[in-house]
Protein backbone atom coordinates (compact mmCIF):
# COMPACT_ATOMS: atom_id res chain seq x y z
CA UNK A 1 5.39 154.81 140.99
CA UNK A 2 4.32 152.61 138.01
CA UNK A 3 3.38 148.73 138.73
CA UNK A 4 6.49 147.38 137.20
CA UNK A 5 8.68 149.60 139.55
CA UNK A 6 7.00 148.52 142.79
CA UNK A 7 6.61 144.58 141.77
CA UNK A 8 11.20 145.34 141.13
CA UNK A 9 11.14 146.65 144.71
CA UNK A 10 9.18 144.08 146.00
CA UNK A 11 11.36 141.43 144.47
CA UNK A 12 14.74 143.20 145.48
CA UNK A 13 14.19 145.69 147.91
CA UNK A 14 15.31 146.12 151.48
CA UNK A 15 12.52 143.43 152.51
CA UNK A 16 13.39 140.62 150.16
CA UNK A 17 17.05 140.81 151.68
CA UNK A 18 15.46 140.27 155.47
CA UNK A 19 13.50 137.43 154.40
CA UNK A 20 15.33 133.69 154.61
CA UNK A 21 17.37 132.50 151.97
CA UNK A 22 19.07 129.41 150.84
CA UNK A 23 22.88 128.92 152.93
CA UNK A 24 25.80 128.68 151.08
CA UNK A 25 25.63 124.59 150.41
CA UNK A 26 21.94 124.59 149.40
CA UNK A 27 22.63 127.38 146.79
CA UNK A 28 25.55 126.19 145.21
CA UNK A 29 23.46 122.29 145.33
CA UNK A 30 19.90 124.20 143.92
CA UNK A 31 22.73 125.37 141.13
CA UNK A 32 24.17 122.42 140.23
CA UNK A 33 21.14 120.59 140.31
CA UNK A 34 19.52 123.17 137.56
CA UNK A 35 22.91 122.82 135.19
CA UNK A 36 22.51 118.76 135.20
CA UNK A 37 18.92 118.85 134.28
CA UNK A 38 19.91 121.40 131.67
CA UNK A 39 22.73 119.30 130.39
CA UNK A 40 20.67 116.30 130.16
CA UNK A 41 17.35 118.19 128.22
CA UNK A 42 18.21 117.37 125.03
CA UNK A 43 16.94 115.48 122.59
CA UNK A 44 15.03 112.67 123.76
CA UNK A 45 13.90 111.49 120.02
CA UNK A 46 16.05 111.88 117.02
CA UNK A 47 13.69 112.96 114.32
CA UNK A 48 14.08 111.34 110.83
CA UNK A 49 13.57 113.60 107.85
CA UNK A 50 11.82 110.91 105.26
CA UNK A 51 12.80 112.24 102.28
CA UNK A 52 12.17 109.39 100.00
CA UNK A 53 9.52 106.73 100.38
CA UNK A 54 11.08 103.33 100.88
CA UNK A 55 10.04 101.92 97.39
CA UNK A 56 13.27 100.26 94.96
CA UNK A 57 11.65 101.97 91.79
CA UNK A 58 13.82 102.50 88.09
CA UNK A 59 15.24 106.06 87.59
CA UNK A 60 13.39 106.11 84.24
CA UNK A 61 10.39 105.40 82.38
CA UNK A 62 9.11 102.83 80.92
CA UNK A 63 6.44 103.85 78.53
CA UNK A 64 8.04 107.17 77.88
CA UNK A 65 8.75 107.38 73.76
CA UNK A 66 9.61 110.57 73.09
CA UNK A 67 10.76 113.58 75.46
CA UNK A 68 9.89 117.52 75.63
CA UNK A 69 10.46 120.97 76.98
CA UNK A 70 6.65 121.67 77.53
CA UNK A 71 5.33 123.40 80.45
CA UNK A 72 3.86 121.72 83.49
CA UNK A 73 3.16 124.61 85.90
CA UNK A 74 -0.26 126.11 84.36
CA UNK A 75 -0.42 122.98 82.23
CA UNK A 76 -3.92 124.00 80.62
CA UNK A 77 -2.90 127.05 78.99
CA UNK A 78 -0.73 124.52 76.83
CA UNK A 79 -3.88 123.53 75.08
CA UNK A 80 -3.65 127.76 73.98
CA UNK A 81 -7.42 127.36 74.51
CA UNK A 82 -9.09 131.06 75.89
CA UNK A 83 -12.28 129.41 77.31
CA UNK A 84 -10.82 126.78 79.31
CA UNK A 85 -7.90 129.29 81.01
CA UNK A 86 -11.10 131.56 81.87
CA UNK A 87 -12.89 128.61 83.19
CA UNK A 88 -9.77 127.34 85.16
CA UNK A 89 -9.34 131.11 86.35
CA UNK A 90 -13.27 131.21 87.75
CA UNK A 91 -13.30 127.56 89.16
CA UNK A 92 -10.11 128.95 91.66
CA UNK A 93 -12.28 131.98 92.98
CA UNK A 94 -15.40 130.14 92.79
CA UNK A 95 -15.21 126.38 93.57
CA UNK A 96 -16.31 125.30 97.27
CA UNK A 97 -14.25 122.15 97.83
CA UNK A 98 -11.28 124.53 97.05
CA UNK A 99 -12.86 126.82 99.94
CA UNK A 100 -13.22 124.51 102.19
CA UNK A 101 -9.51 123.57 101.21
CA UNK A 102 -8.81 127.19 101.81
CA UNK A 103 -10.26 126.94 105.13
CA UNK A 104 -8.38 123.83 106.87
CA UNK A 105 -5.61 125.96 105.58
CA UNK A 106 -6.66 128.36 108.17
CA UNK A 107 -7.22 125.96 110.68
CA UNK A 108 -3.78 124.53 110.39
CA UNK A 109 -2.71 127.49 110.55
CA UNK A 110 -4.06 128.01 114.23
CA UNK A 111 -3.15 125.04 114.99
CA UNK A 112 0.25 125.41 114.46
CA UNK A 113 0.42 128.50 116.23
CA UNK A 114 -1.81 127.02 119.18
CA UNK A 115 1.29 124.81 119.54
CA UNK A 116 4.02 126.73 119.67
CA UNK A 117 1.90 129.22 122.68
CA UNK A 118 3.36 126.76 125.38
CA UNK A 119 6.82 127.85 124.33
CA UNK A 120 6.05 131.30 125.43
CA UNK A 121 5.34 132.95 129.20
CA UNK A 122 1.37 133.45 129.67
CA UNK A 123 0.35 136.67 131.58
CA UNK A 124 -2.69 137.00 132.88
CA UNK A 125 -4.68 139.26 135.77
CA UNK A 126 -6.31 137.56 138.21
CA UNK A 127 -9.06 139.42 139.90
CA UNK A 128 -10.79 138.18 143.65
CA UNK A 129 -13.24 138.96 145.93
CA UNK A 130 -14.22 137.04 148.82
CA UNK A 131 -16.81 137.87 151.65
CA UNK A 132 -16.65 135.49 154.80
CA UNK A 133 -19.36 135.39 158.29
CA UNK A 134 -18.11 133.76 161.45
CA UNK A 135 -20.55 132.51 163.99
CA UNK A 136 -20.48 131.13 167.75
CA UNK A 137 -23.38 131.62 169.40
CA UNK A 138 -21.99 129.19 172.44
CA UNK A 139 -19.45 131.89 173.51
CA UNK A 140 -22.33 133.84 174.54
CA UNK A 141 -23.47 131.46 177.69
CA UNK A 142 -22.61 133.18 181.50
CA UNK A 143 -19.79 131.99 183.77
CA UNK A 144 -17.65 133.20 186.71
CA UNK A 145 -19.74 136.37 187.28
CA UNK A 146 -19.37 137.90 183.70
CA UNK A 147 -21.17 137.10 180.18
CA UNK A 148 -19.32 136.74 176.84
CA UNK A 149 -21.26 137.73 173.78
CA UNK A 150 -22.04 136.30 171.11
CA UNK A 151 -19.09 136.08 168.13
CA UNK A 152 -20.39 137.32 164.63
CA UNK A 153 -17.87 138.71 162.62
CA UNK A 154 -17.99 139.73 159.13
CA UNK A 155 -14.83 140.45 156.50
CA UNK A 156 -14.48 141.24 152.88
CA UNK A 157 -11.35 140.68 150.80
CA UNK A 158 -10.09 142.43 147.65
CA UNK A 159 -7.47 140.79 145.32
CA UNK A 160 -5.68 142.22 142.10
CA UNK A 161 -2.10 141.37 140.19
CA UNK A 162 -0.71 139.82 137.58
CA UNK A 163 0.80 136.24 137.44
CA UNK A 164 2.80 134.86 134.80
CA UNK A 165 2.78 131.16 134.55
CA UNK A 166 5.81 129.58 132.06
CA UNK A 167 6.91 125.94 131.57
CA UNK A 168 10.90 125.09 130.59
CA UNK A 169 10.83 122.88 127.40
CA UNK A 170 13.31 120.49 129.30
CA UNK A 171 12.97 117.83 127.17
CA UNK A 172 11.34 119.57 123.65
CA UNK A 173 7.93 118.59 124.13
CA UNK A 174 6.79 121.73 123.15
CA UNK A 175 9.19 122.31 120.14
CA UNK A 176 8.19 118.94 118.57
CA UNK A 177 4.35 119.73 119.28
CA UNK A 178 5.32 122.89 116.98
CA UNK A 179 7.42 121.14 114.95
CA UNK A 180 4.85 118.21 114.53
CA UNK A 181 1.68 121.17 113.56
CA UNK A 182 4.21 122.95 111.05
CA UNK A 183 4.58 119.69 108.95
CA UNK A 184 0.70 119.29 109.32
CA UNK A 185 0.36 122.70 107.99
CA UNK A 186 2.45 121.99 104.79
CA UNK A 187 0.27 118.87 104.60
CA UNK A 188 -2.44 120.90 104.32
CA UNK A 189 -0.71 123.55 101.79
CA UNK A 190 0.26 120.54 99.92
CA UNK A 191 -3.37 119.11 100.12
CA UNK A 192 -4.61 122.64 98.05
CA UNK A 193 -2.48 122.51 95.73
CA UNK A 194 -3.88 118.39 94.78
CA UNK A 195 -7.21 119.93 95.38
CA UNK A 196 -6.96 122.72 92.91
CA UNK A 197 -5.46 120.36 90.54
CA UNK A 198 -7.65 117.62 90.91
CA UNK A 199 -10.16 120.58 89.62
CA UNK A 200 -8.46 121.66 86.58
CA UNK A 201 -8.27 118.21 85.55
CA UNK A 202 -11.86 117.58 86.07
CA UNK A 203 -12.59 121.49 84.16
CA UNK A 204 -10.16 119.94 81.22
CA UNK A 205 -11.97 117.00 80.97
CA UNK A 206 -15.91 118.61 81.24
CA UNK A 207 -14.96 121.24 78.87
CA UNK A 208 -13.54 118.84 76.49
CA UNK A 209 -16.68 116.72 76.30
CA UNK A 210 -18.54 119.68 75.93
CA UNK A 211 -16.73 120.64 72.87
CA UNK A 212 -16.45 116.92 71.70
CA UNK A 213 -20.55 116.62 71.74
CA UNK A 214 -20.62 120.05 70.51
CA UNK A 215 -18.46 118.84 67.32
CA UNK A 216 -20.51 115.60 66.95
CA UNK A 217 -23.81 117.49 66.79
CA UNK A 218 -22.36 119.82 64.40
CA UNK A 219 -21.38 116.69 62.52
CA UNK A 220 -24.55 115.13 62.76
CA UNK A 221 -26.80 117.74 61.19
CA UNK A 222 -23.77 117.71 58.11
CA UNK A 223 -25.03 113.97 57.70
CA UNK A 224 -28.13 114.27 58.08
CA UNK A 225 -28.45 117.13 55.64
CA UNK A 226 -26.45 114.59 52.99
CA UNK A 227 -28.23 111.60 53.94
CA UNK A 228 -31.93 113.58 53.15
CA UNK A 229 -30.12 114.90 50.14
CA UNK A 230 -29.59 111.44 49.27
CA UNK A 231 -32.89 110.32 50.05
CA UNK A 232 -34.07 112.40 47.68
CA UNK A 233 -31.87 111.41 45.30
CA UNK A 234 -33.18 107.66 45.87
CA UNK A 235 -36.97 109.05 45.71
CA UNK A 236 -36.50 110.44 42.52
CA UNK A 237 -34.78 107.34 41.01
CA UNK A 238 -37.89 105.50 42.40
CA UNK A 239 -40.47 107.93 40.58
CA UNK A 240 -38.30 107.22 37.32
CA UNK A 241 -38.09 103.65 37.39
CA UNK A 242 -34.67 103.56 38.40
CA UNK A 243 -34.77 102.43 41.82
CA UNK A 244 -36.75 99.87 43.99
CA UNK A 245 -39.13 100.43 47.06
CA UNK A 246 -36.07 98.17 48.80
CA UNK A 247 -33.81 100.78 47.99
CA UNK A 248 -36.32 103.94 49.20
CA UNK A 249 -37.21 102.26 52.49
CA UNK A 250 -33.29 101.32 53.18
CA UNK A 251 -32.55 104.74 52.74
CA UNK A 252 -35.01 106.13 54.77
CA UNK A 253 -33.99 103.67 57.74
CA UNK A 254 -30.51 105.28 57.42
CA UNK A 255 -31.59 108.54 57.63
CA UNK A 256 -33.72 107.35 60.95
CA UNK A 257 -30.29 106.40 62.05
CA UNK A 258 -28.50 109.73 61.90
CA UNK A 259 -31.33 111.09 63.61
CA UNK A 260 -31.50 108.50 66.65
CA UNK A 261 -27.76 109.77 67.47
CA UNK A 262 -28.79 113.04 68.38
CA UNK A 263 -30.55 113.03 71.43
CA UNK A 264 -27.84 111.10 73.14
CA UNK A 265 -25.17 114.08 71.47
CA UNK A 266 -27.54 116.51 73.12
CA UNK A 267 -27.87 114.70 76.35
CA UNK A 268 -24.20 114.70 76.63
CA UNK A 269 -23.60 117.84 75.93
CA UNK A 270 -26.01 119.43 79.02
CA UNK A 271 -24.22 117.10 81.37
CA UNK A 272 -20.70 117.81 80.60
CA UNK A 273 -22.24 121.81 81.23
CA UNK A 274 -23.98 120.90 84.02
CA UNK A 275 -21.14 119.59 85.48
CA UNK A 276 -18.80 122.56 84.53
CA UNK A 277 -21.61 124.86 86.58
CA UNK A 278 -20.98 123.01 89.54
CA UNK A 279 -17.23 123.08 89.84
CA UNK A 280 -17.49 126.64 88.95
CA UNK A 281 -19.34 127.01 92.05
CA UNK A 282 -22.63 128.23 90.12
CA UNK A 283 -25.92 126.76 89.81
CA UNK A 284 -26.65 124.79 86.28
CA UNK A 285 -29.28 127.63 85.39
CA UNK A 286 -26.83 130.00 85.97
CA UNK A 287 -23.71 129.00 83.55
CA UNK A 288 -23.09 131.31 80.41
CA UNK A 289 -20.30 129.93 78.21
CA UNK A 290 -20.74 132.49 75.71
CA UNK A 291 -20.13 132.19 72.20
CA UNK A 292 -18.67 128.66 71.69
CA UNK A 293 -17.42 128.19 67.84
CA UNK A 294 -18.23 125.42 65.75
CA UNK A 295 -15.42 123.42 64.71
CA UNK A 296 -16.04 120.56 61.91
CA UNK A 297 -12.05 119.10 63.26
CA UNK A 298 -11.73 119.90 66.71
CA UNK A 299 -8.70 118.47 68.55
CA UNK A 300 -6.84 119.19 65.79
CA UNK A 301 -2.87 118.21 67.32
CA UNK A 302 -1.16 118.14 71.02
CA UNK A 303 0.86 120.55 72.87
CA UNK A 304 4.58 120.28 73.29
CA UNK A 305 5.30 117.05 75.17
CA UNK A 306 6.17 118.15 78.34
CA UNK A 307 9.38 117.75 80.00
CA UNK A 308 8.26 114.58 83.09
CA UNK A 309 12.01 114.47 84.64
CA UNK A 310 12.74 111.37 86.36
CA UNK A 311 10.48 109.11 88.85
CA UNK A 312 12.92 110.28 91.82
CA UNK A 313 11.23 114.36 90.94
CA UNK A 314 7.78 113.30 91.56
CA UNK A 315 8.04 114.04 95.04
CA UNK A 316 9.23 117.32 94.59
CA UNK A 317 6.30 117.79 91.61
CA UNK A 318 3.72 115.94 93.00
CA UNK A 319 1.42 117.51 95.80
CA UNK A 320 -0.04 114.72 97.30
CA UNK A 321 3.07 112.75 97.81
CA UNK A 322 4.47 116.05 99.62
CA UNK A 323 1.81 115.81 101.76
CA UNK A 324 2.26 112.32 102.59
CA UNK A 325 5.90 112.73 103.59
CA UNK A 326 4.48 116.01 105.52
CA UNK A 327 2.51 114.09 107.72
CA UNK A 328 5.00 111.30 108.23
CA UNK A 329 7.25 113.91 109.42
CA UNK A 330 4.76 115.02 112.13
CA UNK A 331 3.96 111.66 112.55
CA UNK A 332 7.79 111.43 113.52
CA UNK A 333 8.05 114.25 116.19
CA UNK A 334 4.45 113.14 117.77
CA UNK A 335 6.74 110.17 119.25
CA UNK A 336 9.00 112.78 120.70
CA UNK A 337 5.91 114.83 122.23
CA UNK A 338 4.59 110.95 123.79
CA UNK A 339 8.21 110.29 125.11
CA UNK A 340 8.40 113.69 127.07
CA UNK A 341 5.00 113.21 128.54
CA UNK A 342 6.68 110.45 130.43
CA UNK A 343 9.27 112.43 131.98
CA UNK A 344 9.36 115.40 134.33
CA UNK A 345 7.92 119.06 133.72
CA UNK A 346 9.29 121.89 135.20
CA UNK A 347 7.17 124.67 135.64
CA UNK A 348 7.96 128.27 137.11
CA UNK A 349 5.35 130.55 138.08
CA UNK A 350 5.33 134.40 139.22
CA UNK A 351 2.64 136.29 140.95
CA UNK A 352 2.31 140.06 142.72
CA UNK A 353 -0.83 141.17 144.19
CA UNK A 354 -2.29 144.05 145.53
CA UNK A 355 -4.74 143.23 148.71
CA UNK A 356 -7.06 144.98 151.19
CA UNK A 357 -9.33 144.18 153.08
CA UNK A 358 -11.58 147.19 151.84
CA UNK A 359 -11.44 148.70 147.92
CA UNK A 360 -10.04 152.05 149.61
CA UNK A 361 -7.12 150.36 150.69
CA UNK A 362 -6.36 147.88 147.52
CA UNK A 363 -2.95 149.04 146.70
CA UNK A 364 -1.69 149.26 150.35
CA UNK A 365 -0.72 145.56 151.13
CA UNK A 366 1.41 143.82 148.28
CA UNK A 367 1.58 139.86 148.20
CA UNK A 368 4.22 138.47 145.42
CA UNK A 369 5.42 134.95 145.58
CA UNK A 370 8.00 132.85 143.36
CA UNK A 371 6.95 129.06 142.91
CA UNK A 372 9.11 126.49 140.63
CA UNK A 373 7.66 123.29 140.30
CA UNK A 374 8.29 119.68 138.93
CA UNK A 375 5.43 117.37 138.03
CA UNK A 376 6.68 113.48 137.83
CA UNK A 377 4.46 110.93 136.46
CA UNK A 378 4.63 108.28 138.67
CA UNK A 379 1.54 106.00 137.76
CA UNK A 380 -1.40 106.73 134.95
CA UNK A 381 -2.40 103.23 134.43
CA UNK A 382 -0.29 102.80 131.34
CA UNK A 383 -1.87 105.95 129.64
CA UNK A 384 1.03 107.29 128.35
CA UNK A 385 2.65 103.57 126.96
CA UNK A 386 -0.25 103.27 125.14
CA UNK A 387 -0.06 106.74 123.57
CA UNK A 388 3.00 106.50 122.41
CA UNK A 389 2.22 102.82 120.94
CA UNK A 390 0.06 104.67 119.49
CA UNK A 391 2.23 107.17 117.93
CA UNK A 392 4.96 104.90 116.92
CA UNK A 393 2.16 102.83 115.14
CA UNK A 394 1.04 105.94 113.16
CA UNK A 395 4.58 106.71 111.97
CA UNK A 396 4.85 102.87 110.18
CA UNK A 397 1.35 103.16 108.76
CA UNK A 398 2.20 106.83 107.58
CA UNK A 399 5.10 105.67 106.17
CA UNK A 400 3.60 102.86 104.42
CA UNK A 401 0.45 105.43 102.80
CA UNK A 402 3.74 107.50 101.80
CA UNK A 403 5.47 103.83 100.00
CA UNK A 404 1.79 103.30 98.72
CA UNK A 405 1.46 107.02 97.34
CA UNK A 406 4.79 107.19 95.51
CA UNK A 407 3.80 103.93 93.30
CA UNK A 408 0.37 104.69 92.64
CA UNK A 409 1.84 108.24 91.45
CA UNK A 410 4.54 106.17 89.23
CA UNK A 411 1.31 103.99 87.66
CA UNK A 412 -0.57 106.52 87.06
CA UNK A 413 2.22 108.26 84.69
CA UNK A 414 2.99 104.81 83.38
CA UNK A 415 -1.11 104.65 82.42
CA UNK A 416 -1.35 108.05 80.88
CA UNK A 417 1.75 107.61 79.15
CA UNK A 418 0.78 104.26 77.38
CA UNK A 419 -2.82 105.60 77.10
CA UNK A 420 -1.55 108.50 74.86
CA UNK A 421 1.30 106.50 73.08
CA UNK A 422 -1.32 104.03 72.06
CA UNK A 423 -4.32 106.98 71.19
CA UNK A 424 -2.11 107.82 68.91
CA UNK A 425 -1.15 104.61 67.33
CA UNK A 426 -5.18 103.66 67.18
CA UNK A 427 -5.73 107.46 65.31
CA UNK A 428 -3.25 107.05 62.98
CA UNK A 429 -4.63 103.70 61.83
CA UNK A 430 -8.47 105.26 62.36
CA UNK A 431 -7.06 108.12 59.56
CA UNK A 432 -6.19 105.14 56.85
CA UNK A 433 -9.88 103.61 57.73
CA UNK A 434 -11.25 107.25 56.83
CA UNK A 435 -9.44 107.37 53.99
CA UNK A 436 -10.28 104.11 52.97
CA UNK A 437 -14.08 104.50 53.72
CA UNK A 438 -13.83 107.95 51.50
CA UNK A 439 -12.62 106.33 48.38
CA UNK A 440 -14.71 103.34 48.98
CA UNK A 441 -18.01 105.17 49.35
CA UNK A 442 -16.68 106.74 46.07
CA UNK A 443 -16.33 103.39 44.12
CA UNK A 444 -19.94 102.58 45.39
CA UNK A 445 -21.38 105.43 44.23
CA UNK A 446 -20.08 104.72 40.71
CA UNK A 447 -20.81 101.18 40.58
CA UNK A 448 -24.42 101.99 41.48
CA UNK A 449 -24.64 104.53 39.59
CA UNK A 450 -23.26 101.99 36.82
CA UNK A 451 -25.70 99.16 37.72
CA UNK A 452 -23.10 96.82 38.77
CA UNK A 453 -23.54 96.86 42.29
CA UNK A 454 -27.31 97.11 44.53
CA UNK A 455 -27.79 100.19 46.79
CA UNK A 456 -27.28 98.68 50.06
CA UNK A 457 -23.59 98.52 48.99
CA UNK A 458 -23.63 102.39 49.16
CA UNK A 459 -25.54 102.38 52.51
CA UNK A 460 -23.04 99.99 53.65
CA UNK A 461 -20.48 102.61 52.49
CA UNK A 462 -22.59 105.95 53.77
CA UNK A 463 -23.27 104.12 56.89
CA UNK A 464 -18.94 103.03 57.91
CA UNK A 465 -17.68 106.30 56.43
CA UNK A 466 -20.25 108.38 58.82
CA UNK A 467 -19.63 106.48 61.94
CA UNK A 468 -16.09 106.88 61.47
CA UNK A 469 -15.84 110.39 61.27
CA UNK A 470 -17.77 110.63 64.82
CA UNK A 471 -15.18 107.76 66.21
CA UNK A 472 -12.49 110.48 64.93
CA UNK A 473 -13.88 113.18 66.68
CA UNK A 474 -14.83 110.93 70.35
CA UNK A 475 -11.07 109.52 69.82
CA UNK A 476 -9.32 112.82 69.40
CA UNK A 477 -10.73 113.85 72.58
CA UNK A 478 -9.48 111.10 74.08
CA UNK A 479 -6.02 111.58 73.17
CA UNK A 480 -6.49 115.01 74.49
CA UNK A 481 -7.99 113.51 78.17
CA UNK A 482 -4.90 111.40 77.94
CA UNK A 483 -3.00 114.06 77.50
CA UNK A 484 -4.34 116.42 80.99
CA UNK A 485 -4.15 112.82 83.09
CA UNK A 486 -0.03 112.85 82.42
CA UNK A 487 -0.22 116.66 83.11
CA UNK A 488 -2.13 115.79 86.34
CA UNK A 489 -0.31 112.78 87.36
CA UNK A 490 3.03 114.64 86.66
CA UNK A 491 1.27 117.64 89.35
CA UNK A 492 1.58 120.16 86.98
CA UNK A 493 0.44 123.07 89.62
CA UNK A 494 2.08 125.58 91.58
CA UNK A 495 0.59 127.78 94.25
CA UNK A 496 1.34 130.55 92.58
CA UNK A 497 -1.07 129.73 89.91
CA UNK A 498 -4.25 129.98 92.64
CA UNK A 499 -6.08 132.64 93.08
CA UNK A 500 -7.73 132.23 96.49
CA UNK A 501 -11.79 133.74 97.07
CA UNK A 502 -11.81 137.15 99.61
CA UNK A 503 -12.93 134.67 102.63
CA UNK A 504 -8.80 133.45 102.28
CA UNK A 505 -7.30 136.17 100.80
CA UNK A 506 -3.90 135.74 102.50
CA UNK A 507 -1.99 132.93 100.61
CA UNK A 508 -3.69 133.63 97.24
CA UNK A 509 -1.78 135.19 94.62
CA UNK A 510 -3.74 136.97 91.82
CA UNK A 511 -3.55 135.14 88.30
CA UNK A 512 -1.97 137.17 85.40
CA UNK A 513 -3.52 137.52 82.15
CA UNK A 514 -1.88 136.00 79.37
């Protein structure tokens, strides 16, 4: 006879029908009584879905001069740049604040599945033993011609069953505790995604410096080779009679300038690496970019503008404000979950036992019993008013980090847009200045060269014409930063595009090669 088969008999067999039951009136009252409370569980806080922040903000753009079809999910492989896609591709399998991102992902996870046990019957075994003495040694005095002895008696009990334990959800406490933990758990989806683009912004930005001092040094030793070359030149001039000790020493001081730039170039340079090693999740020592080319114009034009859609989609593009309006959400059903701690629980439980007085005998007595009961606050010195105070406060200042969100998102698009529409306007006009400086080092030279003019006039001319081609260079990669803050601020990510390390391996999706 299996277990489940003997706790059904015990239940409904020919005992349970000899024990005392409810009459007629108190049957069809216990009925009733469970339909009303049924009837009136519902609902006891309407949620409100949130959907967009409560901000009066302009369906378009204000800075926005020209519109595109560009890409925004994967935004750096716009820049068609090999290096930084493999760098973007390492930092997402090797970057520790996107593993630690990876593991509140897990613990939401838990969490929300911690809260939705409730909803569920819990089964467990309980297991006793108990060993008792009785003792009374005044039964053992004489009286009336006989003698009583002394009582010592000594017993041992053995306990074993299940019990199932299982509160009714009367008023949706637990499906808003759920319900509350799910939206926490997008939150925290959400809140890897900003993380992991956060860090391709900061890998754009680190590996464009890099290249940017990597350009100006290669620049520098260009003019440094020309200004020695000219030097010489000056030297020679000097030895003929051409040329003053003014014009030798000037010269040299402008070479001593060239030079001076250098260290700072270099310095630059190992920082921006350094600081690629560590969002890569490597050590500084260890960080092998391979073979980076030189380029004498690098920055050399912008991707396709990309397509930014209207203010009203950045909360559908935009991680962190999803996140936000997650939280508010949960927020929202915590005041549900504070609300039904005030009111009554009902809670059934179920046990069956098997109990001897000696192990040989466990399974020959059988003890099963059927409890429903309802818990009614009555007083907790205001505990539960002040919790869901508490709660109710927490939706209006979630609500207002969700208003605050939204516009700092629309500013920060606003920014990057003006930065790069104005980058643009200050490289055009820094083109006609290199131009200019070109054709006016040119005149200088010829003048000189002529004896109309002195030679400071062609330091003054070597000197603009140099500094401007490394403010070309510096501004280009501006205009390219400005560029990856729009992408950023526009929350050009999706989580597709992660590739998550072996500790996380379950929401990660494996990057393709392009």
């Amino acid at each position: 006879m299996t277990l489940l088969f003997r706790v059904r008999q015990f239940f409904y067999g020919p005992l349970w029908h000899t024990r005392p039951r409810l009459g007629a009136g108190g049957g069809v009252l216990a009925i009733a009584s469970f339909l009303i409370v049924l009837n009136v569980a519902c609902q006891v806080h309407e949620p409100r879905p949130f959907a967009d922040p409560p901000v009066a903000a302009s369906n378009h753009w204000r800075n926005l001069k020209e519109s595109g079809e560009g890409r925004l999910e994967s935004w750096w492989k716009s820049f068609d740049d090999p290096t930084l896609h493999r760098l973007v591709k390492e930092a997402f399998r090797g970057n520790f604040e996107l593993e630690q991102a990876w593991a509140r992902l897990d613990r939401a996870q838990a969490e929300w599945q911690r809260a939705g046990a409730p909803s569920l019957p819990s089964l467990d075994l309980q297991n006793s033993f108990s060993l008792s003495r009785f003792v009374d040694e005044d039964i053992g005095s004489s009286g009336g011609g006989f003698q009583i002895e002394p009582i010592d008696e000594r017993s041992a009990g053995y306990s074993i069953g299940p019990r199932v334990n299982w509160e009714i959800d009367l008023w949706k406490r637990i499906e808003n505790s759920q319900a509350a933990a799910n939206y926490r758990f997008d939150a925290t989806v959400d809140d890897l995604q900003a993380t992991a683009l956060l860090l391709t912004a900061q890998i754009a930005d680190s590996w464009f410096v890099f290249r940017e001092q990597k350009a100006l040094l290669s620049l520098l030793f260009e003019q440094l080779d020309s200004s020695r070359d000219l030097l010489e030149l000056t030297e020679l001039r000097f030895s003929l009679g051409q040329g003053t000790a003014l014009d030798v020493l000037q010269q040299r001081s402008q070479v001593a300038s060239v030079e001076a730039q250098a260290p700072a170039v270099r310095r630059n340079r190992e920082i921006a690496r350094n600081r690629l090693s560590v969002l890569l999740g490597r050590a500084p020592v260890d960080l092998n970019l391979g073979a980076v080319p030189d380029e004498r114009i690098p920055f050399a034009g912008l991707p396709q503008f990309p397509n930014i859609g209207s203010p009203a989609e950045l909360i559908r593009r935009r991680p962190d404000l999803r996140a936000a309006r997650s939280r508010l959400r949960a927020a929202d059903r915590e005041i549900a979950v504070a609300i039904a701690e005030k009111l009554p629980r009902l809670d059934f439980s179920i046990s069956y036992a098997f109990s001897a007085a000696r192990g040989s005998g466990l399974f020959d007595q059988e003890v099963g019993s059927v409890l429903a009961s309802i818990l009614t606050p009555l007083f907790d010195g205001g505990r539960r008013d002040a919790v869901l105070r508490q709660r109710e406060a927490e939706v209006r200042e979630s609500l207002a980090q969700y208003a605050q969100s939204y516009l700092l998102a629309l500013r920060e698009i606003e920014d990057a847009l003006v930065r790069e529409n104005e980058q643009k306007n200050r490289l055009k006009i820094l083109d006609r200045q290199l131009d200019l400086a070109t054709k006016n080092l040119r005149e200088a030279r010829s003048r000189y060269q002529n004896g109309l003019v002195d030679f400071l006039s062609v330091l003054n001319a070597v000197g603009s014409l140099q500094t401007l081609q490394r403010t070309q260079i510096s501004e280009r990669r501006v205009l390219w930063g400005a560029r990856s803050e729009l992408y950023s601020a526009l929350g050009g990510l999706d989580l597709e595009g992660l590739e998550a390390r072996p500790l996380s391996p379950r929401l990660g999706a494996q990057m393709e090669d392009e």
